[in-house]
Protein backbone atom coordinates (compact mmCIF):
# COMPACT_ATOMS: atom_id res chain seq x y z
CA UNK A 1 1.41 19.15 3.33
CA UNK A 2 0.29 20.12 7.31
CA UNK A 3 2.37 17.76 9.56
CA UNK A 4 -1.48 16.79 10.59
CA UNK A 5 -1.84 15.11 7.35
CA UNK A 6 1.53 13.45 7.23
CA UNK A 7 0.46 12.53 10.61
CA UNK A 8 -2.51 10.65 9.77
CA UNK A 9 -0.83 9.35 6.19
CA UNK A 10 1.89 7.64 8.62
CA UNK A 11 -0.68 6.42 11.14
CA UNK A 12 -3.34 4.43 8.59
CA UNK A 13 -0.54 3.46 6.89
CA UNK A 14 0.12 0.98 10.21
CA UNK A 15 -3.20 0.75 10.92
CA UNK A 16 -4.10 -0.41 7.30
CA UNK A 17 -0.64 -3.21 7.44
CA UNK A 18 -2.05 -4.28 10.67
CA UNK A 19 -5.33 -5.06 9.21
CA UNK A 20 -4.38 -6.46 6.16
CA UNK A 21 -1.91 -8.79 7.91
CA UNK A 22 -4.20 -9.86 11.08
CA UNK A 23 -7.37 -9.21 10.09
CA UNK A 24 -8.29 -9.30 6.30
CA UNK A 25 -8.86 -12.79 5.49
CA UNK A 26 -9.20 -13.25 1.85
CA UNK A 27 -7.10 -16.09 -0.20
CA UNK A 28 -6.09 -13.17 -2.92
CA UNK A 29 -4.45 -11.65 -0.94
CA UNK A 30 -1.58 -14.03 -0.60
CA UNK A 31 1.33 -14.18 1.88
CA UNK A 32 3.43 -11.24 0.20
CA UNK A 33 1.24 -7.77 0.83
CA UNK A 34 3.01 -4.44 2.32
CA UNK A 35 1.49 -1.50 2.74
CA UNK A 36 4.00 0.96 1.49
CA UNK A 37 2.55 4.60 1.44
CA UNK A 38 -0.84 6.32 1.90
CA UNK A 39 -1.30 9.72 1.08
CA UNK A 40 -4.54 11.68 2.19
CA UNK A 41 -6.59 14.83 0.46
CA UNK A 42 -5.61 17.77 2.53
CA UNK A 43 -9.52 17.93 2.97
CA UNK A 44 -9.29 14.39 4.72
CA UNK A 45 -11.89 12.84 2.83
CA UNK A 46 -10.02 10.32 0.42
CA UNK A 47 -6.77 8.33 0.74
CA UNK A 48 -4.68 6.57 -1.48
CA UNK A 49 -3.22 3.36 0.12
CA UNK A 50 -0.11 2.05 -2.17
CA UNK A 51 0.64 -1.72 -1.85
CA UNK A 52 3.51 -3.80 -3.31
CA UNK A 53 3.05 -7.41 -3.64
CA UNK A 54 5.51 -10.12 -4.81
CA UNK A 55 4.22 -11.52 -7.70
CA UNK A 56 2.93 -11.90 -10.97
CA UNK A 57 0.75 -9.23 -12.55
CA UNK A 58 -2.43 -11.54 -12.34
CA UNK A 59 -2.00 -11.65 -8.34
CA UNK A 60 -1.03 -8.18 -8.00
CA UNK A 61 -4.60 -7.20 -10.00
CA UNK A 62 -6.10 -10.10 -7.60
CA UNK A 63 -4.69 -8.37 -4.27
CA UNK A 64 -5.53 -5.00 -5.66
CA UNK A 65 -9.70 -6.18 -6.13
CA UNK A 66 -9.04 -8.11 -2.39
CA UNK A 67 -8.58 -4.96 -1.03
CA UNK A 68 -11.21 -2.84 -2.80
CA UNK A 69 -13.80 -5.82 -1.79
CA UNK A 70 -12.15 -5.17 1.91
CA UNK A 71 -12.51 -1.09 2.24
CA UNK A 72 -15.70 -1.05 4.07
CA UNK A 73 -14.55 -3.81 6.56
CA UNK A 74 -10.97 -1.48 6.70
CA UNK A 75 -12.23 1.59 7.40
CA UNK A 76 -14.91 0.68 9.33
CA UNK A 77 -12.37 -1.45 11.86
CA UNK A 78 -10.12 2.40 11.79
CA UNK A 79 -13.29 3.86 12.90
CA UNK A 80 -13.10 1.48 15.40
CA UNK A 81 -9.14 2.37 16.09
CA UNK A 82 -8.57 6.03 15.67
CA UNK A 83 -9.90 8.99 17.60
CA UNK A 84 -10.87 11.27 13.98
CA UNK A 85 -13.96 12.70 13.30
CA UNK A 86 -13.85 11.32 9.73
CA UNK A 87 -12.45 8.05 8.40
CA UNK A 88 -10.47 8.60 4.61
CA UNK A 89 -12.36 7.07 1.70
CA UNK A 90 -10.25 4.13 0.84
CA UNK A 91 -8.53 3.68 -2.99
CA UNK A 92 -5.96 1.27 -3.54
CA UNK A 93 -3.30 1.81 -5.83
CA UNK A 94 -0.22 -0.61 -7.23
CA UNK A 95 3.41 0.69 -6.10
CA UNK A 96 5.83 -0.67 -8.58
CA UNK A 97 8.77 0.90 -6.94
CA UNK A 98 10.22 -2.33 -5.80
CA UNK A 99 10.08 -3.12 -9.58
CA UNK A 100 11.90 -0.39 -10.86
CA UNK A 101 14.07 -0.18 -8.12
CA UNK A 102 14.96 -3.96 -9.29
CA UNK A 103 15.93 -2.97 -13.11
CA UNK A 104 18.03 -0.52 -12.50
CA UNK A 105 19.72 -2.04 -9.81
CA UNK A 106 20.11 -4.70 -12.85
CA UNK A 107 21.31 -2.02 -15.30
CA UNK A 108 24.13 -1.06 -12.99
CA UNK A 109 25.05 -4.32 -12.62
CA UNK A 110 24.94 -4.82 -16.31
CA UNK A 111 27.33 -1.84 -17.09
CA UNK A 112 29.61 -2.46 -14.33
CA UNK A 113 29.73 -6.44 -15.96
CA UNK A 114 30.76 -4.73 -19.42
CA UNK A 115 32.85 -2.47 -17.91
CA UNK A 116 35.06 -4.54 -16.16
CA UNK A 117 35.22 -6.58 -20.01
């Protein structure tokens, strides 16, 4: 990856949080919404915008088609906010890292629990 893309990945990542946070204002959403990673083609034409939400899976599919309904308003409010020729294609995509993160940090604690038994 050019440091031109990884650039541009770190910069609509805080673009796209700013947004979602100040500007997007859609009840599915809910209160809980980071943007955690996006990752653009090395042609510069799509990007993949991960979010985490706290929540159940119902309002993480909800947040997910909040943000899909949002990606013309998103991208056209970049165009607005970056200096690029071309604005990424939005996709959003669940990041369950948080999650899994979670159960093993809940495995560990199981086997240090038996362990110490």
């Amino acid at each position: 990856m050019t440091y031109r893309v990884e650039r541009l990945n770190s910069l609509l990542r805080q673009e796209i949080s700013d947004l979602v946070q100040r500007q997007v204002k859609d009840p599915r959403l809910g209160s809980f919404v980071s943007i955690t990673a996006v990752e653009v083609s090395s042609d510069m034409r799509y990007a993949r915008v991960f979010v985490s939400r706290l929540g159940n899976d119902d309002e993480k599919k909800e947040t997910l088609s909040a943000l899909s309904s949002a990606s013309g308003f998103i991208r056209h409010e970049l165009g607005e906010r970056l200096k690029t020729r071309r604005i990424p294609e939005l996709t959003f995509k669940l990041d369950d890292t948080m999650a899994k993160a979670d159960r093993v940090l809940r495995i560990i604690d199981e086997i240090s629990t038996e362990e110490n038994h």
